[in-house]
Each structure stands twice: as structure tokens, then as C-alpha cells.
Protein backbone atom coordinates (compact mmCIF):
# COMPACT_ATOMS: atom_id res chain seq x y z
CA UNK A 1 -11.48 59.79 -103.85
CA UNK A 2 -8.44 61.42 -102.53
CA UNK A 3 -10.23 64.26 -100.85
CA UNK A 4 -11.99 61.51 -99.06
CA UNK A 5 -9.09 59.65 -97.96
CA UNK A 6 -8.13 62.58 -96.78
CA UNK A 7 -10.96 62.94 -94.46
CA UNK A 8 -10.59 59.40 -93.08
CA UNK A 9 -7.25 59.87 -92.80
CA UNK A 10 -7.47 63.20 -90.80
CA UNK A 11 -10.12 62.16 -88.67
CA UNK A 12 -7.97 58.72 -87.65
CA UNK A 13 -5.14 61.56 -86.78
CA UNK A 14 -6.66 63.65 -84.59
CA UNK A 15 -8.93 60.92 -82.05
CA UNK A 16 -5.32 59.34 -81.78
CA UNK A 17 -4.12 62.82 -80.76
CA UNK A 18 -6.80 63.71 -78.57
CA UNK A 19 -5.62 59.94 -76.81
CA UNK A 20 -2.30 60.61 -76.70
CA UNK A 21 -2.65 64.29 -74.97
CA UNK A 22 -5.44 63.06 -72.68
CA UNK A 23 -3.86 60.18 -71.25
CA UNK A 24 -0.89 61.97 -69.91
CA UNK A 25 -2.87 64.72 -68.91
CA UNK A 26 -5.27 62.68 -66.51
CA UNK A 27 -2.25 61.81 -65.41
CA UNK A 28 -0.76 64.65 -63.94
CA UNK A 29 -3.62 66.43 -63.32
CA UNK A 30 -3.84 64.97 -59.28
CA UNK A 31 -0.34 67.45 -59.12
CA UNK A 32 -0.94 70.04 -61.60
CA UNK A 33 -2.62 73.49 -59.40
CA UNK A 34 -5.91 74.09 -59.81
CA UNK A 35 -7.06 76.48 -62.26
CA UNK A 36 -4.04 76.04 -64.49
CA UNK A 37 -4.85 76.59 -67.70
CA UNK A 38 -3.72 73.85 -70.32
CA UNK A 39 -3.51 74.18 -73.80
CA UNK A 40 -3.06 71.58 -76.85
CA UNK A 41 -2.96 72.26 -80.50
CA UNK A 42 -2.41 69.56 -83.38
CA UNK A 43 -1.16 71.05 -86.71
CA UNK A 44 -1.27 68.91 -89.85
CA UNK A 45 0.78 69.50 -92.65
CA UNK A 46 -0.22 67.70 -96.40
CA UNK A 47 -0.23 67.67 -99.88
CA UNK A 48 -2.60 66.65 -102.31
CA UNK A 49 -1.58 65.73 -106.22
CA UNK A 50 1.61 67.00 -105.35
CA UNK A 51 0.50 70.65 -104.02
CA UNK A 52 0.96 71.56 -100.56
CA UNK A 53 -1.86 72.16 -98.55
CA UNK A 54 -3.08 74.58 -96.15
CA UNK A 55 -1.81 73.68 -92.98
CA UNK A 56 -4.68 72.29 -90.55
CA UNK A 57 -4.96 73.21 -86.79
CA UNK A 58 -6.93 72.27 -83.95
CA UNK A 59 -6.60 73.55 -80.46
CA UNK A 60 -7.99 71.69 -76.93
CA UNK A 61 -8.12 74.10 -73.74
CA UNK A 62 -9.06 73.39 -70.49
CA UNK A 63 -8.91 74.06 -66.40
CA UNK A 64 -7.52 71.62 -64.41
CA UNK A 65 -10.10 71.63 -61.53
CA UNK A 66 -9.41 71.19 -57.70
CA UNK A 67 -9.26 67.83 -56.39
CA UNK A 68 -9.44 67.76 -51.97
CA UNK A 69 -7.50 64.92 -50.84
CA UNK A 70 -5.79 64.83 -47.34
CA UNK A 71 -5.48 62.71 -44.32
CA UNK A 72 -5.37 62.65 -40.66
CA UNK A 73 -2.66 60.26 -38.89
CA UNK A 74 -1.93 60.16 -35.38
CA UNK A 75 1.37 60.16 -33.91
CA UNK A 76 1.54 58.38 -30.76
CA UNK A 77 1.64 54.49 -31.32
CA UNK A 78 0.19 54.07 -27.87
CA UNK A 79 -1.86 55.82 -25.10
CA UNK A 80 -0.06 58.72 -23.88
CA UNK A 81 0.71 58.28 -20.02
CA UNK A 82 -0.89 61.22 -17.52
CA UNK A 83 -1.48 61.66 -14.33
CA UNK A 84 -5.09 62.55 -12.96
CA UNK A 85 -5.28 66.34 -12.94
CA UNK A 86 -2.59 67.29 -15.51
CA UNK A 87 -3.55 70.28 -17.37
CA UNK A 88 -2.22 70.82 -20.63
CA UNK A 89 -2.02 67.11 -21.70
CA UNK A 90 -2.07 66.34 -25.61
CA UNK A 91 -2.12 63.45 -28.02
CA UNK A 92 -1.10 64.59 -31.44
CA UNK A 93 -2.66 64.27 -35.30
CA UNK A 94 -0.58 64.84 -38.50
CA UNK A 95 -2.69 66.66 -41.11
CA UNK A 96 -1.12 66.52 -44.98
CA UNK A 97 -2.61 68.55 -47.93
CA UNK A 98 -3.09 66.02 -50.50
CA UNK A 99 -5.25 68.40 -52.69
CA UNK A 100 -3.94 70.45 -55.82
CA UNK A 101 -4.49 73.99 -54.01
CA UNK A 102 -3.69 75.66 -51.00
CA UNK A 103 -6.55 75.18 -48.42
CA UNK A 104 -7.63 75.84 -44.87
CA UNK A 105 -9.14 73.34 -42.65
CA UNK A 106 -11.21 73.54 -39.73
CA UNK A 107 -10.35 71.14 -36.61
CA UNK A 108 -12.94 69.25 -34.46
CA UNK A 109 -11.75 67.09 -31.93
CA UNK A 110 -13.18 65.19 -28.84
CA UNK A 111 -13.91 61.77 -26.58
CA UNK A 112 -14.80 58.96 -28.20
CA UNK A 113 -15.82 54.98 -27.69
CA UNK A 114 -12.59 53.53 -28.57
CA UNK A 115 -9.18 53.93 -30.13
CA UNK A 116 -7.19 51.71 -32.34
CA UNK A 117 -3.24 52.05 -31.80
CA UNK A 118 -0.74 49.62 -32.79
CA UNK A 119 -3.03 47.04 -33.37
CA UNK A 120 -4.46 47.27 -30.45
CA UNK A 121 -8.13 48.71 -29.17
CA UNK A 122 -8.57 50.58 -26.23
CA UNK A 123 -11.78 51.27 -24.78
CA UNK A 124 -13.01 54.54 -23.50
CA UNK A 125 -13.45 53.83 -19.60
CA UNK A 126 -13.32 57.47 -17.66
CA UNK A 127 -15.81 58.03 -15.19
CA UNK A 128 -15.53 61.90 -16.41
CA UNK A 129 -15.52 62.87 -20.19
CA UNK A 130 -12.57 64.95 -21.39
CA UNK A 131 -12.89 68.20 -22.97
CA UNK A 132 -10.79 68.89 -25.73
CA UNK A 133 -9.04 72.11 -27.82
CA UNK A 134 -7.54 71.10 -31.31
CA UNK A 135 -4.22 73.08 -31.39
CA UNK A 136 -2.56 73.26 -34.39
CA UNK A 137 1.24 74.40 -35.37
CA UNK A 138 2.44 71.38 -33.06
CA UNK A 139 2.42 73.88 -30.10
CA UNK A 140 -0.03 73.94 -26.87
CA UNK A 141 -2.30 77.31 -27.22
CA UNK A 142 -2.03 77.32 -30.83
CA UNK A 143 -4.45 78.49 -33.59
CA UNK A 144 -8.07 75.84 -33.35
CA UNK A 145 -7.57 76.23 -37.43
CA UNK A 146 -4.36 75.15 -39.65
CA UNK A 147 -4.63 78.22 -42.23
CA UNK A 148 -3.14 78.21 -45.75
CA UNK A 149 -1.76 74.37 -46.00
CA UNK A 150 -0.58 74.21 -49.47
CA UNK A 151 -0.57 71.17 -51.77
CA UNK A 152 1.75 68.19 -49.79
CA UNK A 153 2.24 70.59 -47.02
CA UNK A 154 1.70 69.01 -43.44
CA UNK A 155 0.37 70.88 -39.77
CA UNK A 156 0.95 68.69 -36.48
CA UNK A 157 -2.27 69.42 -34.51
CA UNK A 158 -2.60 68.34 -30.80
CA UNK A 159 -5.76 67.86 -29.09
CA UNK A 160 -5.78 69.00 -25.63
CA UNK A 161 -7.26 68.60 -22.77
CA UNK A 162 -7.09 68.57 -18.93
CA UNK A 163 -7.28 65.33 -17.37
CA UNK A 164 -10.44 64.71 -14.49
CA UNK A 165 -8.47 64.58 -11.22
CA UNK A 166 -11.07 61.38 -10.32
CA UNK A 167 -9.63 58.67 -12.59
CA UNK A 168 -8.13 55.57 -11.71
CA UNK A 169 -4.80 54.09 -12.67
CA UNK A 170 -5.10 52.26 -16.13
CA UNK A 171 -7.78 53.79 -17.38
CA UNK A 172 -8.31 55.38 -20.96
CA UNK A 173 -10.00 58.41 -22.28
CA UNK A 174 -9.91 58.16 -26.45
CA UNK A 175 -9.81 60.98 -28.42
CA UNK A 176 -10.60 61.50 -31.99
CA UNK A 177 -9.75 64.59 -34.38
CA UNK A 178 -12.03 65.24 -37.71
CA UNK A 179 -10.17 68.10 -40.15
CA UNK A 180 -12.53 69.56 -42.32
CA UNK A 181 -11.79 70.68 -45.80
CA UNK A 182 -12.55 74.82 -46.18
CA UNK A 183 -11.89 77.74 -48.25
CA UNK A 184 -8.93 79.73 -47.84
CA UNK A 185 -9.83 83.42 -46.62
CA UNK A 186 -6.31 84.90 -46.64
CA UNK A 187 -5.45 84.80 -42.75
CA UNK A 188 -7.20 83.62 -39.76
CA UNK A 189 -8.74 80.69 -41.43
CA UNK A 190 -12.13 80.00 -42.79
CA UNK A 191 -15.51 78.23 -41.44
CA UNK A 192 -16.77 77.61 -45.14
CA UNK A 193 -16.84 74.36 -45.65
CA UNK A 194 -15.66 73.20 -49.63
CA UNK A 195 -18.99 71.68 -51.83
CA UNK A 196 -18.69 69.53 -54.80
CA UNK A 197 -22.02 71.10 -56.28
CA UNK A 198 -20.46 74.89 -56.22
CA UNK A 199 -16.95 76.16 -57.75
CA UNK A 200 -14.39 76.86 -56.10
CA UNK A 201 -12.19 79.61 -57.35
CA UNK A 202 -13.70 79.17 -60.56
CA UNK A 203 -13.12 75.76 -61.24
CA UNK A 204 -14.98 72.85 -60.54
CA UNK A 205 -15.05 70.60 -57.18
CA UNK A 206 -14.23 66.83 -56.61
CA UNK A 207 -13.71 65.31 -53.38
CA UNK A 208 -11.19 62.12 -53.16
CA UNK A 209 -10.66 61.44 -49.61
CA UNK A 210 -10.68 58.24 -48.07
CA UNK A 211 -13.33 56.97 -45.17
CA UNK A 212 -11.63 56.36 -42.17
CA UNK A 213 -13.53 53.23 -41.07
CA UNK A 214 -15.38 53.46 -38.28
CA UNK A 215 -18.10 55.52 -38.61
CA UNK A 216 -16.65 59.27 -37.97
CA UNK A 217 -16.49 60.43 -41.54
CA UNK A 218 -17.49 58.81 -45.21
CA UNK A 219 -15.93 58.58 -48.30
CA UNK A 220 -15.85 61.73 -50.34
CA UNK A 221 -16.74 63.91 -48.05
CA UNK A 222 -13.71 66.51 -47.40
CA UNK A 223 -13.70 64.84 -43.68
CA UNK A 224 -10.99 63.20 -42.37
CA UNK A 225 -10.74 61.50 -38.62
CA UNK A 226 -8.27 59.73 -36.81
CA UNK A 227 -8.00 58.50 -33.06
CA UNK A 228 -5.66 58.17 -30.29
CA UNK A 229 -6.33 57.63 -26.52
CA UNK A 230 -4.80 58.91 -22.92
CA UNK A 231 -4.05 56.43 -20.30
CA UNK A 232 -4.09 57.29 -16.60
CA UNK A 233 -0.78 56.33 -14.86
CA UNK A 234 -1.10 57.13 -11.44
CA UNK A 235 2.12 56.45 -9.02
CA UNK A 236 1.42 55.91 -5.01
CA UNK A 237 4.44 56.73 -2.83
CA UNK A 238 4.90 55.43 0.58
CA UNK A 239 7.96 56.51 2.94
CA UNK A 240 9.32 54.71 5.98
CA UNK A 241 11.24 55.39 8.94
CA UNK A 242 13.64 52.24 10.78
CA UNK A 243 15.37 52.98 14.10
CA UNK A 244 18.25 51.09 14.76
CA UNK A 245 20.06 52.37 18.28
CA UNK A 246 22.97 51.05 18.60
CA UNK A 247 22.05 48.77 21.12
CA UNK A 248 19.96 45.74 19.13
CA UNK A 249 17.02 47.98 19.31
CA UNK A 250 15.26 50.29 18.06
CA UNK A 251 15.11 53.51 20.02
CA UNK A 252 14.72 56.63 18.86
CA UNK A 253 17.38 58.01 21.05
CA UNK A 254 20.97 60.38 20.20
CA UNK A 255 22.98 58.76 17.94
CA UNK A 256 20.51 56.18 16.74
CA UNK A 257 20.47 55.91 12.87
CA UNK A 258 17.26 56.21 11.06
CA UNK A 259 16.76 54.80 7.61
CA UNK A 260 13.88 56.49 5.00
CA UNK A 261 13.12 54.09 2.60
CA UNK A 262 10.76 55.82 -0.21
CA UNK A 263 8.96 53.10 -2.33
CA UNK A 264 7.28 54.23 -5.45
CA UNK A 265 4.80 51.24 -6.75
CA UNK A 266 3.19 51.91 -10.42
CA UNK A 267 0.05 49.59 -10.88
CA UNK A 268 -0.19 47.19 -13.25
CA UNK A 269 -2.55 48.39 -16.07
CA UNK A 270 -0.66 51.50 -16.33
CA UNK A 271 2.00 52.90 -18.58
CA UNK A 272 5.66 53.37 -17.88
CA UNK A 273 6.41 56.35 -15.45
CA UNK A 274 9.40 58.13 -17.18
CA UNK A 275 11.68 61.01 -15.36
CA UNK A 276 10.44 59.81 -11.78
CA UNK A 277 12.68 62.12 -9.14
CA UNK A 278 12.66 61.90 -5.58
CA UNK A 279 13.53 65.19 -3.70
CA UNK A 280 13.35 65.11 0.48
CA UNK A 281 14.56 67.59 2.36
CA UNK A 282 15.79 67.10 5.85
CA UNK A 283 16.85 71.10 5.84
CA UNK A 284 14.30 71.98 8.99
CA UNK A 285 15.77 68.56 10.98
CA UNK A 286 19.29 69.85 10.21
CA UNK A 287 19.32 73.40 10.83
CA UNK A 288 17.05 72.74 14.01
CA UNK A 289 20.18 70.41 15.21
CA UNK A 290 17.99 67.43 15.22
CA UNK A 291 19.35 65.28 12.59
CA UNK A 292 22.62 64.93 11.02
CA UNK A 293 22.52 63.65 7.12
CA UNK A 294 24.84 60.38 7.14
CA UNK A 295 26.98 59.22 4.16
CA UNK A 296 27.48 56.41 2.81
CA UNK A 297 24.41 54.55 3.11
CA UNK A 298 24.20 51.38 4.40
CA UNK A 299 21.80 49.11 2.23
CA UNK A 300 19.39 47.08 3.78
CA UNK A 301 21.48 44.13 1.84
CA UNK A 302 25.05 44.26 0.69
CA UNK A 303 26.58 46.09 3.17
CA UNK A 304 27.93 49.94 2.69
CA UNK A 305 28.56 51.85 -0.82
CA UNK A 306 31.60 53.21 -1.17
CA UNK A 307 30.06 56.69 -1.33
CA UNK A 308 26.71 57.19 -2.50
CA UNK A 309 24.48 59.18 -0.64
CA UNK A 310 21.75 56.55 -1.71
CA UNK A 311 20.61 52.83 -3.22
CA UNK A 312 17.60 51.98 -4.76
CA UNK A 313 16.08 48.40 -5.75
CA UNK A 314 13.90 47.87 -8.36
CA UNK A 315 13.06 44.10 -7.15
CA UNK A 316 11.21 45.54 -3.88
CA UNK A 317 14.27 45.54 -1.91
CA UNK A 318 15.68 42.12 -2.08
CA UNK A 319 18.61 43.35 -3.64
CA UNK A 320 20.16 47.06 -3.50
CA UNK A 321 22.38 49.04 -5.97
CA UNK A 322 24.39 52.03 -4.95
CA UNK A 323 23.70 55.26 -6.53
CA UNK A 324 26.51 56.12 -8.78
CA UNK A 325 26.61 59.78 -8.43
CA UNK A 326 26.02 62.21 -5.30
CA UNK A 327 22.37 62.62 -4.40
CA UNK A 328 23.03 64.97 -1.36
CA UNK A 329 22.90 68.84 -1.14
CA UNK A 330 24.71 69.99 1.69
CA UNK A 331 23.56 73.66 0.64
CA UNK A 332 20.02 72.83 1.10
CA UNK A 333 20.11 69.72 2.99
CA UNK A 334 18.36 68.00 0.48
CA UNK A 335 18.43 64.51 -1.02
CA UNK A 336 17.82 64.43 -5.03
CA UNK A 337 17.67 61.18 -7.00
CA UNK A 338 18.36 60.49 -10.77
CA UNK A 339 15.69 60.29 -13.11
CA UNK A 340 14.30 56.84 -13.52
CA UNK A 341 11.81 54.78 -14.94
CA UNK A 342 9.22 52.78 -13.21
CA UNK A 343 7.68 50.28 -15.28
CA UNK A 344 3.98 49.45 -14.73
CA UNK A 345 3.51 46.59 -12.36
CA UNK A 346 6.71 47.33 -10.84
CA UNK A 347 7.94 49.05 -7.62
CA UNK A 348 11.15 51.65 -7.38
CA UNK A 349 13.03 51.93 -3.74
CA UNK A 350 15.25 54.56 -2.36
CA UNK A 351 16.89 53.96 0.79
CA UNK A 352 18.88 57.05 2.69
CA UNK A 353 20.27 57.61 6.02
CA UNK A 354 20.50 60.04 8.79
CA UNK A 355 21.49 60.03 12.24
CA UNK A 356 19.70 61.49 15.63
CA UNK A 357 21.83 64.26 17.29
């Protein structure tokens, strides 16, 4: 009878062991490397009718096997703003290893129907499809792979293209990037893809990623896709000469003051235009002895700056602002304006003067 206790009473002991080890190992085993080796053993000590026993043992081993897990997020919470014909134009992808072994991964990336940023959708509209390089290392004219990305390690990856020199202001070319699970090949990445029904490494495959949700990759699949889009912004600029001779009219003769007024109009429809600069040189004018480069200006409305070179208006010109610091190169005889931002659906004016000799 008490040998048979015994039995029941062993057998009870080790399922709640095997529980106890397995729970915490399932656990862990999303972090732990693949191909670690883990190893359990459950020693029972007893006696029976008062004599110690021979001490029982039982071992567990196993592999933790490699679980691929990653994903793609893009970086630019709205369309990037270009110009038609910029070369060298990028929206960018963050890539993070989620899987339990160094991997490569291969990069595809082109247009697509649509993109969804911040909530909003934007529609692919270009008359002329982009083409597309996936760049990785965060860099234009990087490697088309990311190589070696170990477990929670992450690879900015641009995809770059050229913009069509055709396109309108407002439109949007979307863009989409697919990174591919692969095995790693030492350097200069690798174009096999990873399989669940092969090992990998000696261990066994599962894939975990996530679909993204509309329709460029499924679930489980070592595929992961984002999107992002381009937007055309595309400035006009429009300068303009008035004569005023001295005499209530407006003769172009000696003397006679001229003012350039430069007006810069982004469409609405567009994105901002950041860092817009106006350079004119009046250098051939000046050296010719033709023109003479007059300071301060006179704005169009609220009478001279104290001495700026130039004004601008950003309420197409029914108000004027003096420019705070000198805009006027007497080296080269050329006018240079601050950086500024032109909002879309809004207009930026410069006004300058010079004089006829």
C-alpha cells in the first residue's frame, strides 16, 4: 500500500512540476534567442518505513525555436511636400526586429492606390507613376537590404524616388514599403525568404506578424507593409516693375524710382512651402551704371522703414512689414530675403527699390 501511495504521490509531483516550469517558460520564450538550449530537472528525495530512498530524477530539455515578428511604421504623419522634378525625394519607414534572432530582410517598395496618414486618406492622383528605391540605414543611396537586424533592433528605410516634372499642385503619389523576413547570410544580405515548413538554423519556424489591413500582406506571413504618400507643392512667382518719376507719373526716365514687387502665391491644395528665399540680383544694372540700389524702402503702405533694404506682406499687400535685418549685398549687388514660410492658399510679397541713373 505504501509503495503505491508512493506512485500516486510521485506522479501528482511531477505533472505539477512539469506546470510550474512550463508556464514560465512559454513565457519568456518570445525573448529568449533561438536555439537556446533549456534544461529542467526535478529531483525527489523520500523515505519509506523510515529508510531513505534512492533519490529520483527527471530531466526536460528543449530548443527554444525562432519566432519572426516585426513591423513596418512610417514616419511622416502627413504627405511629404515636393516640387515637380525633385530628384532624390523620400518618405521614410521604421523597420523593428521583433523576432528572437538576428535576421535580414529584403525591402520592396512602390506606388500605390491610397495612403492612410493621420487619420486621414489620400488618394493616389499622378498622371505619371513614381518609381521607387527602398534605401535603408536612414540615408539616400543606401543598401536596398537592412542586413543583420538583431532581436528589438530598428533600420529607418526611405523609399525614393524622383518626382514626374508633369504634376500639378496638390496632387499625391502614395507609396507603400513591404519588408520581407530572410535568412541572414553574414554580409550583403540575403534573398531567401524564411518558411514555417523548413528549419531554420536548426530549430523550428513560426511566423507571428500582424496583417497590415488593407490587402498588401496577410497574417503570418513574414510580410510586413506600411504606406505613406508625396504631395506636389508647386509655388508660381510673379515679379513687377512700378515707375514713379518724380513728376505724378510714371516715366521711366533718370532719377525715377522703380519698385520690384516679387509675389510668391502657393495654391490651395498644397502643403506648406518651408525655407522659401528670394535672391535678385541687380549686379549687371549696377555695374552697367543703369540703376542705383535704393535704401530704405518705401512700402507701398506705411510709409519708409527705418532701414531695411526690404518689406514683405503676407495679406497680398494690404499691409507691409519691414524686414528686420539687411537683405542687400553691396558686394554682389544682390538682394537676399530671410527664409520664410508660405502657407498653402496663401501669397508671400517682397517689395524693393532702386532708382534710374
Amino acid at each position: 500500500m505504501k509503495t503505491n501511495r508512493f506512485h500516486k504521490y510521485f506522479a501528482a509531483l511531477c505533472i505539477a512540476l512539469a506546470a510550474a516550469v512550463a508556464m514560465p517558460l512559454a513565457a519568456l520564450a518570445a525573448g529568449t534567442i533561438a536555439g537556446t538550449g533549456i534544461n529542467n530537472t526535478a529531483s525527489v528525495a523520500f523515505d519509506i518505513g523510515g529508510t531513505p530512498g534512492t533519490p529520483i530524477v527527471s530531466s526536460v530539455t528543449f530548443t527554444v525555436d525562432l519566432k519572426v515578428d516585426f513591423t513596418v511604421v512610417e514616419q511622416d504623419a502627413n504627405p511629404v511636400s515636393v516640387a515637380p522634378g525633385a530628384t532624390n525625394k523620400y518618405v521614410q519607414f521604421l523597420v523593428t526586429n521583433l523576432s528572437n534572432t538576428t535576421l535580414d530582410f529584403g525591402l520592396v517598395t512602390g506606388a500605390t492606390g491610397s495612403a492612410l496618414l493621420s487619420a486621414t486618406t489620400y488618394t493616389n492622383n499622378l498622371t505619371t507613376a513614381l518609381t521607387l528605391v527602398a534605401s535603408a540605414g536612414g540615408a539616400v543611396g543606401g543598401p536596398t537590404f537592412i542586413d543583420n537586424l538583431a532581436p528589438g533592433g530598428t533600420n529607418l528605410v526611405y523609399a525614393v524616388s524622383t518626382i514626374p516634372g508633369t504634376e500639378l499642385n496638390g496632387q499625391i503619389g502614395a507609396v507603400y514599403l513591404t519588408v520581407v523576413a530572410r535568412s541572414i547570410t553574414g554580409s550583403g544580405g540575403s534573398s531567401t525568404d524564411l518558411s514555417e515548413s523548413a528549419t531554420y538554423n536548426g530549430v523550428n519556424v513560426l511566423f507571428a506578424d500582424s496583417a497590415n489591413g488593407f490587402g498588401l500582406d496577410a497574417s503570418r506571413d513574414a510580410k510586413v507593409s506600411d504606406r505613406s504618400a508625396f504631395r506636389i507643392t508647386q509655388l508660381s512667382v510673379a515679379k513687377e516693375a512700378a515707375i514713379s518719376d518724380g513728376f505724378s507719373g510714371t516715366k521711366s526716365i533718370p532719377g525715377a524710382t522703380i519698385t520690384y514687387t516679387v509675389k510668391i502665391t502657393n495654391p490651395a491644395g498644397g502643403a506648406a512651402a518651408a525655407n522659401v528665399v528670394i535672391s535678385d540680383s541687380l549686379n549687371a544694372e549696377i555695374v552697367g551704371g543703369h540703376l542705383a540700389f535704393k535704401t530704405p524702402v518705401v512700402r507701398p503702405v506705411g510709409g519708409a522703414c527705418a532701414t531695411a533694404d526690404s518689406a514683405y506682406s503676407t495679406d497680398d499687400g494690404v499691409s507691409w512689414t519691414c524686414h528686420g535685418a539687411a537683405t542687400w549685398n553691396g558686394g554682389t549687388n544682390t538682394l537676399t530675403t530671410p527664409a520664410a514660410t508660405v502657407n498653402a492658399g496663401t501669397s508671400l510679397w517682397i517689395v524693393y527699390q532702386a532708382v534710374i541713373q
